[in-house]
PDB file of N, CA and C in Angstrom:
ATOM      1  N   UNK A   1     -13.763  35.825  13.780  1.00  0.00           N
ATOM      2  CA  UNK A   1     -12.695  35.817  12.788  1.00  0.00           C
ATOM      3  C   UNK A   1     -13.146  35.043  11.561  1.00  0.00           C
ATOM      4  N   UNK A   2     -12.914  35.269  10.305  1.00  0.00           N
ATOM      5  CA  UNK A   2     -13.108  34.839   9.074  1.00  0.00           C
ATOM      6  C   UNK A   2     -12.702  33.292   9.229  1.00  0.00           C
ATOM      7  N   UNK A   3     -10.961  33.766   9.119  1.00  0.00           N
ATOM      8  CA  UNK A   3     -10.322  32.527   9.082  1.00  0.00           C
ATOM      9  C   UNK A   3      -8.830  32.280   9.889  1.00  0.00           C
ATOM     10  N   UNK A   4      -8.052  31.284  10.234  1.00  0.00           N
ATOM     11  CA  UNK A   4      -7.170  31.426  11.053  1.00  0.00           C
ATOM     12  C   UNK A   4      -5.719  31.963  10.937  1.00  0.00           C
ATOM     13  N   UNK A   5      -5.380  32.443  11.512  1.00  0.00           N
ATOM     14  CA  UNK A   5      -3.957  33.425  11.022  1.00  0.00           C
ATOM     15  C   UNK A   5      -2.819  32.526  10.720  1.00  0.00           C
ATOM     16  N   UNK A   6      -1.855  33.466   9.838  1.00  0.00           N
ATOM     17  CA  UNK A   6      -1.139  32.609   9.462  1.00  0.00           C
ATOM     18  C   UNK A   6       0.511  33.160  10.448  1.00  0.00           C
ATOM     19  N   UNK A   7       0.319  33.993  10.495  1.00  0.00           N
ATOM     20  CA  UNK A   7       1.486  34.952  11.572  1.00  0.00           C
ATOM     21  C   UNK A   7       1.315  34.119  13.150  1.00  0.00           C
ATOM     22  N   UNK A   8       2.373  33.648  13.359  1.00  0.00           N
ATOM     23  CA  UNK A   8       2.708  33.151  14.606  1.00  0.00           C
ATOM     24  C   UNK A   8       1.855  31.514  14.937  1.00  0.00           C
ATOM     25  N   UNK A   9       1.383  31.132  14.075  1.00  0.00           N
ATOM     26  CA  UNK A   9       0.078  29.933  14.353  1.00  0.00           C
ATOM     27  C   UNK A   9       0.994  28.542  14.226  1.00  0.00           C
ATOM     28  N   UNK A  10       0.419  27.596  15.240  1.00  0.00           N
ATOM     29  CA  UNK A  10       1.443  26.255  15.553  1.00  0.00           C
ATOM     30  C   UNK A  10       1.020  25.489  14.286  1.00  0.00           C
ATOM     31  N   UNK A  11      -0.210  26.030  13.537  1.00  0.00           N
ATOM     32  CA  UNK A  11      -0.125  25.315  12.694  1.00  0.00           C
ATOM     33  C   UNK A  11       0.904  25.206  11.445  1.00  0.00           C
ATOM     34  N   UNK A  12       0.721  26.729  11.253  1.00  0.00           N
ATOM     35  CA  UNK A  12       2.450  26.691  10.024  1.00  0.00           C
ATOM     36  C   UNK A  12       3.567  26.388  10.627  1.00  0.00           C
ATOM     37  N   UNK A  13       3.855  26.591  11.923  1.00  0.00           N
ATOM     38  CA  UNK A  13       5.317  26.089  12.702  1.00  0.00           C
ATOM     39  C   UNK A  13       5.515  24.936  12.917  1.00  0.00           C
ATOM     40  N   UNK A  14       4.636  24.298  12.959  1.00  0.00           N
ATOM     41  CA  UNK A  14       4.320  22.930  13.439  1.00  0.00           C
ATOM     42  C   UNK A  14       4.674  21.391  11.925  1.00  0.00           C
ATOM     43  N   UNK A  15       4.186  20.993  12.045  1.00  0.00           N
ATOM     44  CA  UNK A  15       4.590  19.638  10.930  1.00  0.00           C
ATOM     45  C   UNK A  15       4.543  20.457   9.792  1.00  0.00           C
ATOM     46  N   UNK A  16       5.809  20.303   8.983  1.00  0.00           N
ATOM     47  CA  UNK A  16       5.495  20.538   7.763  1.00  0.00           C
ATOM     48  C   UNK A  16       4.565  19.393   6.987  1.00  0.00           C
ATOM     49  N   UNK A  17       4.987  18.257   7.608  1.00  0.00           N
ATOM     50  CA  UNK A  17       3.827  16.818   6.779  1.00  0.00           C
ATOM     51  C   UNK A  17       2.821  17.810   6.756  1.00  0.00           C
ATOM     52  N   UNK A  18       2.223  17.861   7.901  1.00  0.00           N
ATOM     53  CA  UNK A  18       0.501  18.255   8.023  1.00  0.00           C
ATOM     54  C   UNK A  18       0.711  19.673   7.174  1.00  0.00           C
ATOM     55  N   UNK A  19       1.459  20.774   6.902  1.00  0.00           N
ATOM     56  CA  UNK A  19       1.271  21.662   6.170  1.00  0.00           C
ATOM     57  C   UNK A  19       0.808  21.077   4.511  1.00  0.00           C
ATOM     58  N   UNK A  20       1.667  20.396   4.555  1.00  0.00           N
ATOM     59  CA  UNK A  20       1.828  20.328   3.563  1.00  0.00           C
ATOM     60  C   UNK A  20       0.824  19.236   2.501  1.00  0.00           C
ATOM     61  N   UNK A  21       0.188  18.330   3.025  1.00  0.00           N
ATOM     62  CA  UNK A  21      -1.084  17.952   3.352  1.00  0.00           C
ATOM     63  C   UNK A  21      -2.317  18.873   3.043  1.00  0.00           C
ATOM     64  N   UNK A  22      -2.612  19.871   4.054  1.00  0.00           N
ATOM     65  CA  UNK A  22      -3.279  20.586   3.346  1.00  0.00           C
ATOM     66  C   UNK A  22      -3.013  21.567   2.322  1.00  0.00           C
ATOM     67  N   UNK A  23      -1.797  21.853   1.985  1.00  0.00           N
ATOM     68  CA  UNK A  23      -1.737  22.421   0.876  1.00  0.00           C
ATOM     69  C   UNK A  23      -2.525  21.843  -0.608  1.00  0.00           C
ATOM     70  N   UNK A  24      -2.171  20.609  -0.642  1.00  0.00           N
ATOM     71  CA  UNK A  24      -2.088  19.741  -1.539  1.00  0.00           C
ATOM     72  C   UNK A  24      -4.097  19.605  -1.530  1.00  0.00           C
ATOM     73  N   UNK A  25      -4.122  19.128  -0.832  1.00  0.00           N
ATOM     74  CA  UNK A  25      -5.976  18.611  -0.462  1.00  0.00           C
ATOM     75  C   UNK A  25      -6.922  19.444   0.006  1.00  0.00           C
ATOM     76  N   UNK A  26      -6.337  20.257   0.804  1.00  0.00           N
ATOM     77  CA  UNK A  26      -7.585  20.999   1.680  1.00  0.00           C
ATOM     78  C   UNK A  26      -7.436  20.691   2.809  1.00  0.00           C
ATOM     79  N   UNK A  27      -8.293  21.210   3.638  1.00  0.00           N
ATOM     80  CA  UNK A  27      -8.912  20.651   5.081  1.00  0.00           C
ATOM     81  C   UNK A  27     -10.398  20.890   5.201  1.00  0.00           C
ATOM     82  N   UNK A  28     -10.826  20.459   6.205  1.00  0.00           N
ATOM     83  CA  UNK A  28     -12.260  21.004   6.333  1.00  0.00           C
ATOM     84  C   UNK A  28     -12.406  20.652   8.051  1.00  0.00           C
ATOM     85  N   UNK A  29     -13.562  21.880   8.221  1.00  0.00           N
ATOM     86  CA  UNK A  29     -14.368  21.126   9.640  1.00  0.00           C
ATOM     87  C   UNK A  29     -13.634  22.598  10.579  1.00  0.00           C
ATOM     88  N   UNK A  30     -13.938  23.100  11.598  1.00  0.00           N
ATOM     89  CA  UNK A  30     -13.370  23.818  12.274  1.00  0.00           C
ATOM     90  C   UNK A  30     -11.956  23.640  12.859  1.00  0.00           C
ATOM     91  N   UNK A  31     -11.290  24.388  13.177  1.00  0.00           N
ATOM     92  CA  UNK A  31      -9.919  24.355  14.008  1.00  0.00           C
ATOM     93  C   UNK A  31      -9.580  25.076  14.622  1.00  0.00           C
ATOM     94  N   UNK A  32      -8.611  24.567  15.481  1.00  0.00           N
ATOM     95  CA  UNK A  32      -8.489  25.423  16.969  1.00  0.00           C
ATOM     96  C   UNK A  32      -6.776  26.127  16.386  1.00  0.00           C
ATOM     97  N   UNK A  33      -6.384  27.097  16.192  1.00  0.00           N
ATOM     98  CA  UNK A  33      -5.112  28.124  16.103  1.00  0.00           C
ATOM     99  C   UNK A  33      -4.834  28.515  17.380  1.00  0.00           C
ATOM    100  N   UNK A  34      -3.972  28.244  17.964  1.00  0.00           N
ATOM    101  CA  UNK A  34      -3.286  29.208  19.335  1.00  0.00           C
ATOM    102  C   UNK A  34      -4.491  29.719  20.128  1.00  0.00           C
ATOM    103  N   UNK A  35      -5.269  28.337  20.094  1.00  0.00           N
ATOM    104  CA  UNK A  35      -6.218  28.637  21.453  1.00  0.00           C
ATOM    105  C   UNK A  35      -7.135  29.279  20.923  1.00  0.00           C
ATOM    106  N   UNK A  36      -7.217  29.681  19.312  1.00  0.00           N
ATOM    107  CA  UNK A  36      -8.674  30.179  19.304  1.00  0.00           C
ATOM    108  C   UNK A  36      -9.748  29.635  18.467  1.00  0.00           C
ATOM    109  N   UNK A  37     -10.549  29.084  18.576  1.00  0.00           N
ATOM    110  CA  UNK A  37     -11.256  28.467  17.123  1.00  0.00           C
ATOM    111  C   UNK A  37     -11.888  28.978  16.257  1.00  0.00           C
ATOM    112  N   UNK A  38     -11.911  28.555  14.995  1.00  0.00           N
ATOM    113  CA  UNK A  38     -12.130  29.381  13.765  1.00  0.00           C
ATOM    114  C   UNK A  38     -13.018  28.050  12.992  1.00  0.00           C
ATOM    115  N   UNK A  39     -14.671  28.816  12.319  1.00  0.00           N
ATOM    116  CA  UNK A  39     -15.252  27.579  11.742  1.00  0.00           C
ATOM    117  C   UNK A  39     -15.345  28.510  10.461  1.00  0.00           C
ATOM    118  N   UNK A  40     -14.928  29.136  10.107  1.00  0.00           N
ATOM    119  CA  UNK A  40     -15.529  29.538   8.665  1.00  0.00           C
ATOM    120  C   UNK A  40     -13.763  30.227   8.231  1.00  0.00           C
ATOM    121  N   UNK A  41     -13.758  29.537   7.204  1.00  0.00           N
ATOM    122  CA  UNK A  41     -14.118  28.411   5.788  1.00  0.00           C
ATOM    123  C   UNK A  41     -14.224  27.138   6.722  1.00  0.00           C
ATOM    124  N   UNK A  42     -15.553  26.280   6.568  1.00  0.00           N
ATOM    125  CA  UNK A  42     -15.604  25.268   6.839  1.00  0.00           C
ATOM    126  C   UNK A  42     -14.399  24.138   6.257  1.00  0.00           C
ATOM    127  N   UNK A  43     -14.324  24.400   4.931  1.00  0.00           N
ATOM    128  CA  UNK A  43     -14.099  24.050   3.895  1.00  0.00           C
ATOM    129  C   UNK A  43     -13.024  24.874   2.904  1.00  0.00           C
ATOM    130  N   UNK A  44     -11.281  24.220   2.987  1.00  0.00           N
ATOM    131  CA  UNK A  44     -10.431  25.259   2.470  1.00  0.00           C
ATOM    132  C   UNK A  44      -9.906  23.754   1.721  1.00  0.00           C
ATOM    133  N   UNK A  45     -10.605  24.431  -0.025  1.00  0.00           N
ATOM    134  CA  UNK A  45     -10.039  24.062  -1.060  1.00  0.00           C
ATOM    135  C   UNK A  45      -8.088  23.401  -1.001  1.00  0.00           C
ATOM    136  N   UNK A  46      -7.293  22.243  -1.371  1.00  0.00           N
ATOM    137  CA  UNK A  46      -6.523  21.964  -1.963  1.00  0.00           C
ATOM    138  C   UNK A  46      -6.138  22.777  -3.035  1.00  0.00           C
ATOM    139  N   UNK A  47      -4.623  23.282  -3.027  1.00  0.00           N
ATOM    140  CA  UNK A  47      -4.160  23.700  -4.692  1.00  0.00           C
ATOM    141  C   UNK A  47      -3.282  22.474  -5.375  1.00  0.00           C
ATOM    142  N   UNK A  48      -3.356  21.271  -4.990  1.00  0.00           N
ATOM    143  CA  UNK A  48      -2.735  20.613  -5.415  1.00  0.00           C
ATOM    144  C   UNK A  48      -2.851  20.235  -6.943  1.00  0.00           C
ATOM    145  N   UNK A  49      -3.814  20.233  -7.202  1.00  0.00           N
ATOM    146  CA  UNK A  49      -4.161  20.332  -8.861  1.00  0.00           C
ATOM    147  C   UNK A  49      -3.848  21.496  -9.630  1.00  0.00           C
ATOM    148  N   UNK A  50      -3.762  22.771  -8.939  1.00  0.00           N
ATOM    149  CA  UNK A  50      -3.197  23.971  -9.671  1.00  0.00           C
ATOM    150  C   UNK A  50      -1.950  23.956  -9.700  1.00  0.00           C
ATOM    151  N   UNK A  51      -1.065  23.991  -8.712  1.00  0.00           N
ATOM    152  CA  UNK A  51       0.318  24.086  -8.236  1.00  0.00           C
ATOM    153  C   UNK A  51       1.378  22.718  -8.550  1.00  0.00           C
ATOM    154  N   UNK A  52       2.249  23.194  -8.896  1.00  0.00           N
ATOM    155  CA  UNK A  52       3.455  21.557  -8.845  1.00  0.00           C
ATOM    156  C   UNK A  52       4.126  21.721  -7.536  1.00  0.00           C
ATOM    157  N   UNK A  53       5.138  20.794  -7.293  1.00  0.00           N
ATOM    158  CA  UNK A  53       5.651  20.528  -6.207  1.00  0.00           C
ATOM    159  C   UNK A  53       6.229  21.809  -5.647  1.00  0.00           C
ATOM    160  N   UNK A  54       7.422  22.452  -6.475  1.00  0.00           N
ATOM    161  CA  UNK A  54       8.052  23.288  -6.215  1.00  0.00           C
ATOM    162  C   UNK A  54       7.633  24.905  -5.801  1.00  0.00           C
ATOM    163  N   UNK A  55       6.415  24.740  -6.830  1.00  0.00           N
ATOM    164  CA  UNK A  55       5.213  26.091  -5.890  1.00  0.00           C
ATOM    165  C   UNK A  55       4.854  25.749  -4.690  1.00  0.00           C
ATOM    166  N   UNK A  56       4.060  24.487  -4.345  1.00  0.00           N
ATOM    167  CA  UNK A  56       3.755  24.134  -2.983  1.00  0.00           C
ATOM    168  C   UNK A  56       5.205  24.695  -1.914  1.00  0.00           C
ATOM    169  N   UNK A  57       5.929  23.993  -2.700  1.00  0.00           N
ATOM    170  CA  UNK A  57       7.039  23.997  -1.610  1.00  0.00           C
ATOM    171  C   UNK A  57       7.739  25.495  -1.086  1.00  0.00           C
ATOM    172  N   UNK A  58       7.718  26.037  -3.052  1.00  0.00           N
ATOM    173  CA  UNK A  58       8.139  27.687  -1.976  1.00  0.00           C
ATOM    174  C   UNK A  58       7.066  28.484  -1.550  1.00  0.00           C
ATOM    175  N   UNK A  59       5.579  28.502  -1.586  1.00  0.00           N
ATOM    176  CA  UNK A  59       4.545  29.131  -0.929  1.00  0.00           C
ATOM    177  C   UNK A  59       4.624  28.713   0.606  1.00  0.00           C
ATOM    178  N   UNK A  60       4.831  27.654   0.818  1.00  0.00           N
ATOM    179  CA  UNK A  60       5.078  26.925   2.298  1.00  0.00           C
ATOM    180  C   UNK A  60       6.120  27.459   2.905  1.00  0.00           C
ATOM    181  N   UNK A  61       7.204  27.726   2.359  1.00  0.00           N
ATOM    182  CA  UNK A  61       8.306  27.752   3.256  1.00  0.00           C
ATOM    183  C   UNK A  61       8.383  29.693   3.206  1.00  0.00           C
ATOM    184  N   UNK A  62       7.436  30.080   2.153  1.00  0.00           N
ATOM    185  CA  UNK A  62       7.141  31.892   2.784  1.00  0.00           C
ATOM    186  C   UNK A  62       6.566  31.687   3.513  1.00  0.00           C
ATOM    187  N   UNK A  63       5.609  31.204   4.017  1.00  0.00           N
ATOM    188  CA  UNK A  63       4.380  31.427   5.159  1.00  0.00           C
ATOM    189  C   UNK A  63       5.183  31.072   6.314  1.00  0.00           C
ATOM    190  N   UNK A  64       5.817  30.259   6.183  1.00  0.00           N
ATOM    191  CA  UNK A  64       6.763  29.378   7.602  1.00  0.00           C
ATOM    192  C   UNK A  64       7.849  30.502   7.731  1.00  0.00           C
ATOM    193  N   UNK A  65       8.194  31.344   6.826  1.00  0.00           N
ATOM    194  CA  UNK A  65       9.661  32.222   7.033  1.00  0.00           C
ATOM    195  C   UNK A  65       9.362  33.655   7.497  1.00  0.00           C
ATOM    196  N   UNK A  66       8.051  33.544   6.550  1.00  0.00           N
ATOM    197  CA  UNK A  66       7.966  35.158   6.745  1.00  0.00           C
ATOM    198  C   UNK A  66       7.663  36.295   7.879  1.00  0.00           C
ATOM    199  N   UNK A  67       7.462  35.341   9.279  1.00  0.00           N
ATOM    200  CA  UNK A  67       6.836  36.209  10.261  1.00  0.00           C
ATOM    201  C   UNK A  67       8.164  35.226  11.589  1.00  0.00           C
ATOM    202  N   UNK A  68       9.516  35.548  10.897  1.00  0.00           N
ATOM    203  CA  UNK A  68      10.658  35.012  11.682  1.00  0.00           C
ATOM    204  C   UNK A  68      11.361  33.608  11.972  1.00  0.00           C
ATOM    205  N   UNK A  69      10.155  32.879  11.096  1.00  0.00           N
ATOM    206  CA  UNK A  69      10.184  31.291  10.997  1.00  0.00           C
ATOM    207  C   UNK A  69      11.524  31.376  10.512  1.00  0.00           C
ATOM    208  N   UNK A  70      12.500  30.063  10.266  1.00  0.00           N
ATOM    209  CA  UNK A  70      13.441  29.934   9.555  1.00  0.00           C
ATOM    210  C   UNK A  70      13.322  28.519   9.003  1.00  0.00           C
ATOM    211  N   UNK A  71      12.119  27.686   8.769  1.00  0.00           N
ATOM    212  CA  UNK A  71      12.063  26.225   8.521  1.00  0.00           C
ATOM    213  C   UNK A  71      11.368  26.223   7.130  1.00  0.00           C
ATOM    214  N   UNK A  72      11.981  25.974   6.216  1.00  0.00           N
ATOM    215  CA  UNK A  72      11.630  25.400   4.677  1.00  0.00           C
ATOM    216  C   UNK A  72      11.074  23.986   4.209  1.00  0.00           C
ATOM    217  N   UNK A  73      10.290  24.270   3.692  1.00  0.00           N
ATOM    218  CA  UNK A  73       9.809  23.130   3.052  1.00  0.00           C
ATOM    219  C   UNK A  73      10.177  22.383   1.606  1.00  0.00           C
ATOM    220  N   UNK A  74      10.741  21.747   1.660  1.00  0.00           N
ATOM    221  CA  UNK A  74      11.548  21.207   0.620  1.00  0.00           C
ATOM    222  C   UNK A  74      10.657  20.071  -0.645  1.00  0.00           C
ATOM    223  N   UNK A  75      11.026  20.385  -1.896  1.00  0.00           N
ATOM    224  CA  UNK A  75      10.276  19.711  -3.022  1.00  0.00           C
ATOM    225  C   UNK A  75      10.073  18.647  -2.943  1.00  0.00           C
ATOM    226  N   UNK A  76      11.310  17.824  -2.496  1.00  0.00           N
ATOM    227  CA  UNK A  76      11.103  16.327  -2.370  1.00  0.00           C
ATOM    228  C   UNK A  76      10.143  15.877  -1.249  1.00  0.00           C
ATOM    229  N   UNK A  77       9.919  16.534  -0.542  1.00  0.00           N
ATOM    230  CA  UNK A  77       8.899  16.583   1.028  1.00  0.00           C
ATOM    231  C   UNK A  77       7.777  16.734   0.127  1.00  0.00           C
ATOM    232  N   UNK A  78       7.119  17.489  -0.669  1.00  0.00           N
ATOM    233  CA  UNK A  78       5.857  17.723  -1.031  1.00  0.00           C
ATOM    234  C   UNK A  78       5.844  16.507  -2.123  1.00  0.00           C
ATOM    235  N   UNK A  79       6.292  16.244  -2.686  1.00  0.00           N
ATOM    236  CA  UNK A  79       6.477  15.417  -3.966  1.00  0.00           C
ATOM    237  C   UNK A  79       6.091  14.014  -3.277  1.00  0.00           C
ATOM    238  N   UNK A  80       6.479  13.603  -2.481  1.00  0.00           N
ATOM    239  CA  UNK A  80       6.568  12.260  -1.352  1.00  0.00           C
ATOM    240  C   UNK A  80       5.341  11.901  -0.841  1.00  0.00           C
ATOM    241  N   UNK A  81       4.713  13.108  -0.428  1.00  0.00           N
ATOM    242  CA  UNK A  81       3.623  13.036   0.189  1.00  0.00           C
ATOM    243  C   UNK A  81       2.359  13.215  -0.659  1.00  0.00           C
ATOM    244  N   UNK A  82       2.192  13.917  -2.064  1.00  0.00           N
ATOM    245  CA  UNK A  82       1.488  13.935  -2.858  1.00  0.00           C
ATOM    246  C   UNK A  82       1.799  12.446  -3.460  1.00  0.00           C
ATOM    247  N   UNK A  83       2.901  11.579  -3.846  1.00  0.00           N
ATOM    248  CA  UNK A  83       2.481  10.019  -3.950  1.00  0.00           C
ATOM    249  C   UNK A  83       2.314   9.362  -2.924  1.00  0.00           C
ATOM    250  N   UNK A  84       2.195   9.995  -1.850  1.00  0.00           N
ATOM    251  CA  UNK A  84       1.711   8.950  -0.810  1.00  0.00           C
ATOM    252  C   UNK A  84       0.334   8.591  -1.171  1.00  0.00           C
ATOM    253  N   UNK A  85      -0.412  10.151  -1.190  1.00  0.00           N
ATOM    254  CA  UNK A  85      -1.960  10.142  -0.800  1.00  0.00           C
ATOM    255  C   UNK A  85      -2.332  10.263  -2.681  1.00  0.00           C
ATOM    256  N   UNK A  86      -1.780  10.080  -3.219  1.00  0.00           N
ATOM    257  CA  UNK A  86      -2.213  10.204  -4.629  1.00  0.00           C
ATOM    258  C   UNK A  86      -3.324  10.373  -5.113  1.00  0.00           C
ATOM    259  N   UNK A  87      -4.416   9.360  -4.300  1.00  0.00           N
ATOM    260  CA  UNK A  87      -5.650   8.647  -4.857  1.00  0.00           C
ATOM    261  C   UNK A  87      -6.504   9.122  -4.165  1.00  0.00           C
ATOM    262  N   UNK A  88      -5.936  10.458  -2.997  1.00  0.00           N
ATOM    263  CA  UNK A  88      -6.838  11.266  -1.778  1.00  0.00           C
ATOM    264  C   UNK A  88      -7.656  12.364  -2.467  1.00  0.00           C
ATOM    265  N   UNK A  89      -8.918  12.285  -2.467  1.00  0.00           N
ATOM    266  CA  UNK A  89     -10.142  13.629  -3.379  1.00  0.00           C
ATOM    267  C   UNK A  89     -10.500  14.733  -2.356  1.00  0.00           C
ATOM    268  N   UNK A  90     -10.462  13.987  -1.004  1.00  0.00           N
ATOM    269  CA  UNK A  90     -11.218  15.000  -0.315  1.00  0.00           C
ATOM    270  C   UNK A  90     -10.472  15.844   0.631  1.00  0.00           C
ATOM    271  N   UNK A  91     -10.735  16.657   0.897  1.00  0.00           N
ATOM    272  CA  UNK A  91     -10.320  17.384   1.998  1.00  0.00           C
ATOM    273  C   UNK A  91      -9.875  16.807   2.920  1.00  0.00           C
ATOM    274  N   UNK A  92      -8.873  17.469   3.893  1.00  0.00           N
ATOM    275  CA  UNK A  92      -8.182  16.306   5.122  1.00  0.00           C
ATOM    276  C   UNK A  92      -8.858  17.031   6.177  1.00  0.00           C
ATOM    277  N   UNK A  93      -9.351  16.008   7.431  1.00  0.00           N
ATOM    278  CA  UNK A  93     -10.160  16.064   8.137  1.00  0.00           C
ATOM    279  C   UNK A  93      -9.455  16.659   9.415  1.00  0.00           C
ATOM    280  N   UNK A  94      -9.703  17.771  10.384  1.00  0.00           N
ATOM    281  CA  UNK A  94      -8.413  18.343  11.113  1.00  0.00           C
ATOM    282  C   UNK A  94      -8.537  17.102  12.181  1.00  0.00           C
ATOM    283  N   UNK A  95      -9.250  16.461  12.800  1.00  0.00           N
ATOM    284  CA  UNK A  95      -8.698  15.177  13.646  1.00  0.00           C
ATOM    285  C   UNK A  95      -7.610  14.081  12.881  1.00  0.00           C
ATOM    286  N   UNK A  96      -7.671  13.945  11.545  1.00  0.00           N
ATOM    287  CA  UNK A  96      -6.652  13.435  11.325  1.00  0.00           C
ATOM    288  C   UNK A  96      -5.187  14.325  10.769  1.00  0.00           C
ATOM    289  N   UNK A  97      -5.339  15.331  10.891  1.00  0.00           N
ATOM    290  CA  UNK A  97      -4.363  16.358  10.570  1.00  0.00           C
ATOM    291  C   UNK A  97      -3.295  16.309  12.154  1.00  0.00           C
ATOM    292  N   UNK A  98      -4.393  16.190  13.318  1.00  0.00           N
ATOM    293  CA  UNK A  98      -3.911  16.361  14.221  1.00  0.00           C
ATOM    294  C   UNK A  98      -3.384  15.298  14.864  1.00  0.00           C
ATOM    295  N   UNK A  99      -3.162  13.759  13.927  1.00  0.00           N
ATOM    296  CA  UNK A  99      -2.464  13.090  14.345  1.00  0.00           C
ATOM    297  C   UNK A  99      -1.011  12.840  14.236  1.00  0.00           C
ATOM    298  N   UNK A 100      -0.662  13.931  12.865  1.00  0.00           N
ATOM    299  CA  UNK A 100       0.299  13.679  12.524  1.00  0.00           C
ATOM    300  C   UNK A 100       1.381  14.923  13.447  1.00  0.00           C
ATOM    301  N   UNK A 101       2.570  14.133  13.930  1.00  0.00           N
ATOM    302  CA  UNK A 101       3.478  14.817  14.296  1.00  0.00           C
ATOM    303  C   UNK A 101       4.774  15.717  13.649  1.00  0.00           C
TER     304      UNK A 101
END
């Protein structure tokens, strides 16, 4: 597989923090989706420098809706967490992605 699906995957169902996280930064390094692992894109670019809050937030909450999800991601949620990590350059690492609940 290229890269990991976005239809049915615990990762979009799962924390919006951590979605939303990599929206903003990236991720990098392989990851495991519903039991299957996927290493290429090693390396998936952040749009946080392209996008403002409110794009993050409604691109997130299509991906989370669109395959029966019903959980939104809200502006002030992305906004919060982009001043959390403000001063963050690099890509988020999926062991620490996977700490967050």
């Amino acid at each position: 597989y290229l890269a990991p699906p976005l239809a049915n995957s615990d990762w979009v169902a799962g924390s919006p923090e951590r979605l939303i996280r990599i929206a903003l930064h990236g991720m990098q390094g392989p990851i495991e989706v519903n039991g299957s692992r996927y290493r290429h894109p090693e390396v998936m670019p952040g749009l946080g420098l392209a996008l403002k809050d409110q794009q993050i937030a409604d691109v997130l909450t299509y991906i989370r809706t669109a395959w029966g999800g019903n959980s939104q991601v809200e502006e002030k949620d992305v906004k919060r967490v982009r001043a959390t990590h403000k001063d963050r350059v690099t890509p988020w690492d999926v062991k620490e992605l996977l700490e967050i609940k």
